[in-house]
PDB file of N, CA and C in Angstrom:
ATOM      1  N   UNK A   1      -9.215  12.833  -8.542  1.00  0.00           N
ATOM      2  CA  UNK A   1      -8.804  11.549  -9.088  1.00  0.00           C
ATOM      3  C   UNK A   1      -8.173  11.807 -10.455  1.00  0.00           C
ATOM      4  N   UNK A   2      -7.067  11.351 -10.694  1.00  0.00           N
ATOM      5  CA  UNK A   2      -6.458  11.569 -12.113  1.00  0.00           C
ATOM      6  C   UNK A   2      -7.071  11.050 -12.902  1.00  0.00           C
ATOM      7  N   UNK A   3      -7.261  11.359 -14.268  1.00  0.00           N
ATOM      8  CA  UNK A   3      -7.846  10.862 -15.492  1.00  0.00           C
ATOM      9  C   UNK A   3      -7.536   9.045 -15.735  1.00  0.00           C
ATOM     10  N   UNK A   4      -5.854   8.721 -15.691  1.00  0.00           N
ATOM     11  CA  UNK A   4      -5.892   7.653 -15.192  1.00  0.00           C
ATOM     12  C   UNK A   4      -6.322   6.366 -14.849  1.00  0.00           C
ATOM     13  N   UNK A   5      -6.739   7.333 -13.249  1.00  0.00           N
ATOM     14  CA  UNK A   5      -7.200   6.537 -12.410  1.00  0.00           C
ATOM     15  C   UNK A   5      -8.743   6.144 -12.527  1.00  0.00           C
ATOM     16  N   UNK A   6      -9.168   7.706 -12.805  1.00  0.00           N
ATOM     17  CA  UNK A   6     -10.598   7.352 -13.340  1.00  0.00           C
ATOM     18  C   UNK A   6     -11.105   6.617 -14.560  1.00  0.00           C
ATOM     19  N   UNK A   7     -10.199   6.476 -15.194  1.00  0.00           N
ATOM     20  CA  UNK A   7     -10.287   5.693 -16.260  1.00  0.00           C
ATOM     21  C   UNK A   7     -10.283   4.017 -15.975  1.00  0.00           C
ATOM     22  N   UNK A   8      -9.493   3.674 -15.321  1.00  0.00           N
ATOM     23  CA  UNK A   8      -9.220   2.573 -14.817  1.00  0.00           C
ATOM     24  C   UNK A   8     -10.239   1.960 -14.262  1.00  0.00           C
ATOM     25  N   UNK A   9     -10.846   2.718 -13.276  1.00  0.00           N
ATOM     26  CA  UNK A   9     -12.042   2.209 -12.290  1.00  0.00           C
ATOM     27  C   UNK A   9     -13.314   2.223 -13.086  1.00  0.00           C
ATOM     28  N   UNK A  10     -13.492   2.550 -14.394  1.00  0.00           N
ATOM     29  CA  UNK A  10     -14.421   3.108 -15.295  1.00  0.00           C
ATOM     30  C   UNK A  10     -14.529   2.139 -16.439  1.00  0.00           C
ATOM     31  N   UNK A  11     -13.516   1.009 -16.519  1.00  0.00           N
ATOM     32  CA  UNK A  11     -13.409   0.046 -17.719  1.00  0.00           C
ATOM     33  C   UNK A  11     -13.046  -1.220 -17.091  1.00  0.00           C
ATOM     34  N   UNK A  12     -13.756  -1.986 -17.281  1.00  0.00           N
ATOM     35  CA  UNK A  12     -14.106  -3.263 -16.623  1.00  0.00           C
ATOM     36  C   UNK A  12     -12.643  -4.205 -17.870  1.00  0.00           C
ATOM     37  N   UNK A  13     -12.644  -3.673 -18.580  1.00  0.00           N
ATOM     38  CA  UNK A  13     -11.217  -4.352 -19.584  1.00  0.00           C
ATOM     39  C   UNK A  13     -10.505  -3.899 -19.358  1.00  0.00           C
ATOM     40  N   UNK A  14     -10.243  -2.872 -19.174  1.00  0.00           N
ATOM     41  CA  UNK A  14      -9.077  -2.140 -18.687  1.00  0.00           C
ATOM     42  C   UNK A  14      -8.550  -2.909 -17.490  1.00  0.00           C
ATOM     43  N   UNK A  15      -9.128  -2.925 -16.607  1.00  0.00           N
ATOM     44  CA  UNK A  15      -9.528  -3.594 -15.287  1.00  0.00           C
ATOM     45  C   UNK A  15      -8.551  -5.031 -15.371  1.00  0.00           C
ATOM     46  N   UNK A  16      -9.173  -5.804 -16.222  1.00  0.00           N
ATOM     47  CA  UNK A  16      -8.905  -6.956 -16.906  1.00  0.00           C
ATOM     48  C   UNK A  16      -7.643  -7.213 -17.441  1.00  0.00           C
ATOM     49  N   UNK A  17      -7.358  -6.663 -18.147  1.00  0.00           N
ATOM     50  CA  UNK A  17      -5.734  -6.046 -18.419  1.00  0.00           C
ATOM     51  C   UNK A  17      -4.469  -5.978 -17.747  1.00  0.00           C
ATOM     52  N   UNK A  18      -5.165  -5.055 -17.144  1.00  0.00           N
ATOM     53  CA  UNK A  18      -4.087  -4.662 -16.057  1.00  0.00           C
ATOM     54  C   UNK A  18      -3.759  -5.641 -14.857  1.00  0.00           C
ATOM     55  N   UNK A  19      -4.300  -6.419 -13.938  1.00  0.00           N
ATOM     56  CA  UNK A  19      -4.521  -7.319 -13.478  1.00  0.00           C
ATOM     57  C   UNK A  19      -4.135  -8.414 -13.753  1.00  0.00           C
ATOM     58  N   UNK A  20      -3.979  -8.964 -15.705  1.00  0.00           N
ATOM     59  CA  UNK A  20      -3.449  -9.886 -16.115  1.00  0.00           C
ATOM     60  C   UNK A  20      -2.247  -9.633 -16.319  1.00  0.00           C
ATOM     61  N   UNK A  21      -2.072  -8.489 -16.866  1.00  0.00           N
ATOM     62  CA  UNK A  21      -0.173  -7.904 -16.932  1.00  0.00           C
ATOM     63  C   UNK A  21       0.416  -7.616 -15.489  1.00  0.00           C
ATOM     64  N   UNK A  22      -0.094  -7.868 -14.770  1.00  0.00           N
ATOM     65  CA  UNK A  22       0.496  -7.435 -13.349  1.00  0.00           C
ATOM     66  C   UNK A  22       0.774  -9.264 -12.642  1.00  0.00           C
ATOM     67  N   UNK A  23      -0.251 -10.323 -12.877  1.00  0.00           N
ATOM     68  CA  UNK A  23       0.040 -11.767 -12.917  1.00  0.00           C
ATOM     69  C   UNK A  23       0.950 -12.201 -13.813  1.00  0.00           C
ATOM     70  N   UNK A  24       0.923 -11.852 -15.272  1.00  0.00           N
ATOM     71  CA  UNK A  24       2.065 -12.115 -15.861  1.00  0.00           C
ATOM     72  C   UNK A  24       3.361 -11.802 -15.018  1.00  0.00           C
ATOM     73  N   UNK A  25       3.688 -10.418 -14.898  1.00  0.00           N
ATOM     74  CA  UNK A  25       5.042  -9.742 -14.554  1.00  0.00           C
ATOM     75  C   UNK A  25       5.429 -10.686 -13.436  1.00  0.00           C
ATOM     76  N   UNK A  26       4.308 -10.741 -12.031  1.00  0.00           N
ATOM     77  CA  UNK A  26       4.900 -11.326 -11.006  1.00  0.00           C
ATOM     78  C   UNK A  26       5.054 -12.580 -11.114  1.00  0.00           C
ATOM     79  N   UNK A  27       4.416 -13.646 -12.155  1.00  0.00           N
ATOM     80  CA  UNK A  27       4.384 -14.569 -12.149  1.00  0.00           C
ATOM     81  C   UNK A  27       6.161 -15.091 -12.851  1.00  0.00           C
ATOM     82  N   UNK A  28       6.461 -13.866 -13.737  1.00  0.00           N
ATOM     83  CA  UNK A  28       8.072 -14.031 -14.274  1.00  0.00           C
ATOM     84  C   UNK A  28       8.638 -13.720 -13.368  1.00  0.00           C
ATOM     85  N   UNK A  29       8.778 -12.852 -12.068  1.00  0.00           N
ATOM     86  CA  UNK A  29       9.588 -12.557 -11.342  1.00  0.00           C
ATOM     87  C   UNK A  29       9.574 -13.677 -10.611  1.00  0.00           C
ATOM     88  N   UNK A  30       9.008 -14.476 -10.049  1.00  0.00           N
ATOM     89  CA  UNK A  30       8.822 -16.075  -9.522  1.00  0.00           C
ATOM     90  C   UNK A  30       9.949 -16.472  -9.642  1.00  0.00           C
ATOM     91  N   UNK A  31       9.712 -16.213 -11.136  1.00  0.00           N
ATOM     92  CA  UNK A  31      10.988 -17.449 -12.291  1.00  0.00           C
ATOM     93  C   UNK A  31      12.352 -16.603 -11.988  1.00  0.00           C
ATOM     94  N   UNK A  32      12.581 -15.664 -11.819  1.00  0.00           N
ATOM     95  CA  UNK A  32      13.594 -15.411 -11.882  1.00  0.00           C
ATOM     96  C   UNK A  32      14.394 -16.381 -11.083  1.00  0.00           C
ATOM     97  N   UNK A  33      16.230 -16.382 -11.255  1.00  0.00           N
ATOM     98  CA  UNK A  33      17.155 -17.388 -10.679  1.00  0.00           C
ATOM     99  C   UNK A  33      17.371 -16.548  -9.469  1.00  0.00           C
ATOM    100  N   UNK A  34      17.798 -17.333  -8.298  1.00  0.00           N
ATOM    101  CA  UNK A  34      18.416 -16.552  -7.130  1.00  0.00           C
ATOM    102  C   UNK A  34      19.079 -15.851  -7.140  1.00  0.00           C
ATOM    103  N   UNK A  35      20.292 -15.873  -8.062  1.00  0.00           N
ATOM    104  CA  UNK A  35      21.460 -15.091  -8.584  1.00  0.00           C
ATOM    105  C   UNK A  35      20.747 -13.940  -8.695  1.00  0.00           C
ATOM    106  N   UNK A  36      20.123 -13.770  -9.570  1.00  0.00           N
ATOM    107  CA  UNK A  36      19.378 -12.177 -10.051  1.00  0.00           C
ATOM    108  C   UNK A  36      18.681 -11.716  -9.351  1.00  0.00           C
ATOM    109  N   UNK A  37      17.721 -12.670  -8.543  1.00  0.00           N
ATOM    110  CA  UNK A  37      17.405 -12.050  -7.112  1.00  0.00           C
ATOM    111  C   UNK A  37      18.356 -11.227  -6.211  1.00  0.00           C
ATOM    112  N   UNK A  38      19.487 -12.149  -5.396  1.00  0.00           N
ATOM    113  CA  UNK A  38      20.233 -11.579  -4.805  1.00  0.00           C
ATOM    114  C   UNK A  38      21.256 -10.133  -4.947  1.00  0.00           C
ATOM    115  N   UNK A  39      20.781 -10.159  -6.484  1.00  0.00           N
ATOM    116  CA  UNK A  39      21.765  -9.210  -7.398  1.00  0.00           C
ATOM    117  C   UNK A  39      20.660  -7.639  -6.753  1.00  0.00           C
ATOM    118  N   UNK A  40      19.336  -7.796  -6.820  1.00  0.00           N
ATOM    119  CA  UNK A  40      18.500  -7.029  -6.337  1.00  0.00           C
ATOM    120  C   UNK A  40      17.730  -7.122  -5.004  1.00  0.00           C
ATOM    121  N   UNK A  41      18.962  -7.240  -4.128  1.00  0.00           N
ATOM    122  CA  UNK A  41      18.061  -7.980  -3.114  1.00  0.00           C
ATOM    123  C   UNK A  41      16.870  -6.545  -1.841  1.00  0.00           C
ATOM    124  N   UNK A  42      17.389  -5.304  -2.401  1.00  0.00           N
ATOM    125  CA  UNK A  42      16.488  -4.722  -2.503  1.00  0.00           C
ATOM    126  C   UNK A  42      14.657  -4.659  -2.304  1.00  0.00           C
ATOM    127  N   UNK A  43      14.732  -5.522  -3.627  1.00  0.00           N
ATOM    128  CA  UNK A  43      13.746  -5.839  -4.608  1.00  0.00           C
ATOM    129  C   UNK A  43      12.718  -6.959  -3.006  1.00  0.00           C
ATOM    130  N   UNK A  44      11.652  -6.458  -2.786  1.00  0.00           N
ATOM    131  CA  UNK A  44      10.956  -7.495  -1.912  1.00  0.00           C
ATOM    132  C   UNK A  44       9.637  -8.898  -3.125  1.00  0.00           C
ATOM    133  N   UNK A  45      10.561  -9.632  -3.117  1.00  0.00           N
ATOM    134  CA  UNK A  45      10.403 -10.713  -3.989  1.00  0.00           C
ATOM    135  C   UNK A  45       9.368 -11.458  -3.457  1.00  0.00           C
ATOM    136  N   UNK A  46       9.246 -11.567  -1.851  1.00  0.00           N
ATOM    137  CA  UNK A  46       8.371 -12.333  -1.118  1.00  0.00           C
ATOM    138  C   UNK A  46       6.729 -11.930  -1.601  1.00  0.00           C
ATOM    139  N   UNK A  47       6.986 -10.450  -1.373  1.00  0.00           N
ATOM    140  CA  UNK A  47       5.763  -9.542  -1.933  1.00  0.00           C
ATOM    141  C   UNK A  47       5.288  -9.911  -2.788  1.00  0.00           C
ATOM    142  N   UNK A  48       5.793  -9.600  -3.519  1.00  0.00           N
ATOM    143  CA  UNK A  48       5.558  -9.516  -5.308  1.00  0.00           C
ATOM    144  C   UNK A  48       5.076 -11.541  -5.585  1.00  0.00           C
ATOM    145  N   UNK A  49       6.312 -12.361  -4.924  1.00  0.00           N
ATOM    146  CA  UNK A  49       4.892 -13.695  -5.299  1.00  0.00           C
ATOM    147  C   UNK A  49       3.534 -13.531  -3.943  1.00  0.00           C
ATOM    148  N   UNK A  50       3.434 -13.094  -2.915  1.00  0.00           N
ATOM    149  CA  UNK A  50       2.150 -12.793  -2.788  1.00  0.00           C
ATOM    150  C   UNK A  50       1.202 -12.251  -3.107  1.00  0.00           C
ATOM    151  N   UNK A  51       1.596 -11.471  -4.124  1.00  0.00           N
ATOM    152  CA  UNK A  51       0.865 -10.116  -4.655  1.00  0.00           C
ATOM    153  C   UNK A  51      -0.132 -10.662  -5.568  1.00  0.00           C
ATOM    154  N   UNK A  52       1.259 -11.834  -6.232  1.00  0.00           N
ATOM    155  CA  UNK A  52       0.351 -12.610  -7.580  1.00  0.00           C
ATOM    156  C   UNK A  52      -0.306 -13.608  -7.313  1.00  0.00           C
ATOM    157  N   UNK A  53       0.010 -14.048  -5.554  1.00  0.00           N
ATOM    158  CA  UNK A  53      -0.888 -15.200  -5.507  1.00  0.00           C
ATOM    159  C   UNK A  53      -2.454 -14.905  -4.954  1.00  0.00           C
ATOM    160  N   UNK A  54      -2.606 -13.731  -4.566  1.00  0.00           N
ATOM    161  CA  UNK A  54      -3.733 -13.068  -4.496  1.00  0.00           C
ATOM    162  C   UNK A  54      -4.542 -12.861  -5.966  1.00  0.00           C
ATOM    163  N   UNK A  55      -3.594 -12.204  -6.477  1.00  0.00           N
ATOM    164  CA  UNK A  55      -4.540 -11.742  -8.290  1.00  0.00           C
ATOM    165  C   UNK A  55      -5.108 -13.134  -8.747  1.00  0.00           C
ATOM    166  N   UNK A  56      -4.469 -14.316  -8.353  1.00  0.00           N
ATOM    167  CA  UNK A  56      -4.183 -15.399  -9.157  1.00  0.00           C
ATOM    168  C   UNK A  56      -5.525 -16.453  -8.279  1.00  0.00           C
ATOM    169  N   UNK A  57      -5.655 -16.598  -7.651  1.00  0.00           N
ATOM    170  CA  UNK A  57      -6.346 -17.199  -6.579  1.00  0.00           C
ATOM    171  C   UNK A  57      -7.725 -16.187  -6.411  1.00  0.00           C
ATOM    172  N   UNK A  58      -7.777 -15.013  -5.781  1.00  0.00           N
ATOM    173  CA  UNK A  58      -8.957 -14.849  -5.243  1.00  0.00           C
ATOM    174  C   UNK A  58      -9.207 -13.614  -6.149  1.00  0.00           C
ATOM    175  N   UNK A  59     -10.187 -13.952  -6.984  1.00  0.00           N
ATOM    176  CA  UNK A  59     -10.744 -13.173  -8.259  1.00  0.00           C
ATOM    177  C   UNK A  59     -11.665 -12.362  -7.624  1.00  0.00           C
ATOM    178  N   UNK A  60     -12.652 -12.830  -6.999  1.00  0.00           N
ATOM    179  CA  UNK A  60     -13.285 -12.003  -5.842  1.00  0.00           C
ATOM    180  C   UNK A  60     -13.277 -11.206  -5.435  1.00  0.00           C
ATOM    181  N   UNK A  61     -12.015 -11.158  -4.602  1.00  0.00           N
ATOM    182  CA  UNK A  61     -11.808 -10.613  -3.441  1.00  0.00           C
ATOM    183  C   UNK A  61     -10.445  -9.418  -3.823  1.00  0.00           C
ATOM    184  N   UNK A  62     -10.327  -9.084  -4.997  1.00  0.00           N
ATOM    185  CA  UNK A  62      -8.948  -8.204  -5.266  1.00  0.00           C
ATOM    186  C   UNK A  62      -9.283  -6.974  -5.258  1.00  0.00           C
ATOM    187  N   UNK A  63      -8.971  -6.495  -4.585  1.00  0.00           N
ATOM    188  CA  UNK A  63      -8.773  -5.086  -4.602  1.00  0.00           C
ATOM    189  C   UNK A  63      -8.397  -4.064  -5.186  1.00  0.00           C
ATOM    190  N   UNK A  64      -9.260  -3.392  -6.147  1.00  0.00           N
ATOM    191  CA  UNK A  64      -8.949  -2.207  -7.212  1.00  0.00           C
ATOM    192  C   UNK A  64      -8.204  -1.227  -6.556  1.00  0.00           C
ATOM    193  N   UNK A  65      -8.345  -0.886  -5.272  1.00  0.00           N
ATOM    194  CA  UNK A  65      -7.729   0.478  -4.934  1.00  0.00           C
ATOM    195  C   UNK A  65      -6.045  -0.042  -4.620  1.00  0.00           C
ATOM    196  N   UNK A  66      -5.939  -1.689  -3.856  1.00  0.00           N
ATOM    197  CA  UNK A  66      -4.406  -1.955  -4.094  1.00  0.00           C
ATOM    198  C   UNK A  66      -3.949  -1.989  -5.549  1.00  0.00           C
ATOM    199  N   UNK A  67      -4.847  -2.626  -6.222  1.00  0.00           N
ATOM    200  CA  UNK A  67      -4.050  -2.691  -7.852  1.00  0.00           C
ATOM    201  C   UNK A  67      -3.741  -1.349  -7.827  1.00  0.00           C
ATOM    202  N   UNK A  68      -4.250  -0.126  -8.011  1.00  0.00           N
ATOM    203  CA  UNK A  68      -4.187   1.348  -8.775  1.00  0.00           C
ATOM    204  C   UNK A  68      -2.901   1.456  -7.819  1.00  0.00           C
ATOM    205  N   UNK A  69      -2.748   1.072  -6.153  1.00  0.00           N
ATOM    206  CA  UNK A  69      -1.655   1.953  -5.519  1.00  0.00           C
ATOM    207  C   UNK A  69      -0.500   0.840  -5.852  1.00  0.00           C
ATOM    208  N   UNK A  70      -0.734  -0.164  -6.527  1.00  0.00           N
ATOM    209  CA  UNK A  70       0.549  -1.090  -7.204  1.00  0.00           C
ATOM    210  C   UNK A  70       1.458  -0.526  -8.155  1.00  0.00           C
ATOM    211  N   UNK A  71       0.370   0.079  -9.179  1.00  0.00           N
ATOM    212  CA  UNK A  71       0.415   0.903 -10.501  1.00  0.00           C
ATOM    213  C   UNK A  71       1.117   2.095 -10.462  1.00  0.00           C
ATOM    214  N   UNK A  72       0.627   2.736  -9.378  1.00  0.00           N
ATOM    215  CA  UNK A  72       1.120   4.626  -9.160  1.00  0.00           C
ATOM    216  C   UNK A  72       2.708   4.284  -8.032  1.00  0.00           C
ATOM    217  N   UNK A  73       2.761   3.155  -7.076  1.00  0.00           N
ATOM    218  CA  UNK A  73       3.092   3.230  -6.286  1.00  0.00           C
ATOM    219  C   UNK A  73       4.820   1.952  -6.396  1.00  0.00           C
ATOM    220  N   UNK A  74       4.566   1.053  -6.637  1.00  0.00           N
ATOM    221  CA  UNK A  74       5.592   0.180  -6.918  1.00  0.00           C
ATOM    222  C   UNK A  74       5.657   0.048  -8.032  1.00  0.00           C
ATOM    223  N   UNK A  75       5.302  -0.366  -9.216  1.00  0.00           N
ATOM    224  CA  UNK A  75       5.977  -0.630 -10.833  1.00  0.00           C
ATOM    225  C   UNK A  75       7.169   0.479 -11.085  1.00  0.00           C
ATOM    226  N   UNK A  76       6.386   1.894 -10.431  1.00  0.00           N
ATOM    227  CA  UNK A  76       7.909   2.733 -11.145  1.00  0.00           C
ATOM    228  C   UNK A  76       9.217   2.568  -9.933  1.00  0.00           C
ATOM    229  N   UNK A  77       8.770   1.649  -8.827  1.00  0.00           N
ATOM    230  CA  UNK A  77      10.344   1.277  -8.307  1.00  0.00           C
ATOM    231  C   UNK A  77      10.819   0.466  -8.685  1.00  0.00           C
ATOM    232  N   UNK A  78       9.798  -0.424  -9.082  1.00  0.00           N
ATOM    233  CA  UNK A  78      10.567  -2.186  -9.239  1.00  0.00           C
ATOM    234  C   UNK A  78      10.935  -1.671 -11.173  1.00  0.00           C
ATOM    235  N   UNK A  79      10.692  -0.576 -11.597  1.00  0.00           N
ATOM    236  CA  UNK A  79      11.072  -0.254 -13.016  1.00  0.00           C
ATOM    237  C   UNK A  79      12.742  -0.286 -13.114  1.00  0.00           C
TER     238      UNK A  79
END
């Protein structure tokens, strides 16, 4: 497990954090205009507002190991 990662799963704020900056981000990509959508149409937009309507809705039920493969796995595409 990378330092990271172990770090991540190891800090309940960290945790917290990350989770809220990841609702922020998708919650702006929402907002984005169609125009700039279509400009990236690439970009799976559908996802990304489900992604946040999960973080956003079921506090419960979220899944640390999807957040971490969000983190390692899509941010540096959608970068």
């Amino acid at each position: 497990m990378s330092s990271g990662k172990s770090e991540f799963f190891r800090a309940d704020l960290l945790q917290d954090a990350v989770v809220r900056n990841l609702q922020v981000l998708s919650e702006s990509a929402q907002r984005l205009s169609e125009e700039v959508k279509s400009r990236y149409a690439a970009v799976e937009w559908r996802k990304i507002a489900d992604f946040r309507n999960r973080l956003v809705h079921d506090y419960l039920g979220v899944d640390l190991e999807i957040v971490w493969h969000v983190i390692e796995t899509d941010l540096p595409e959608l970068k």
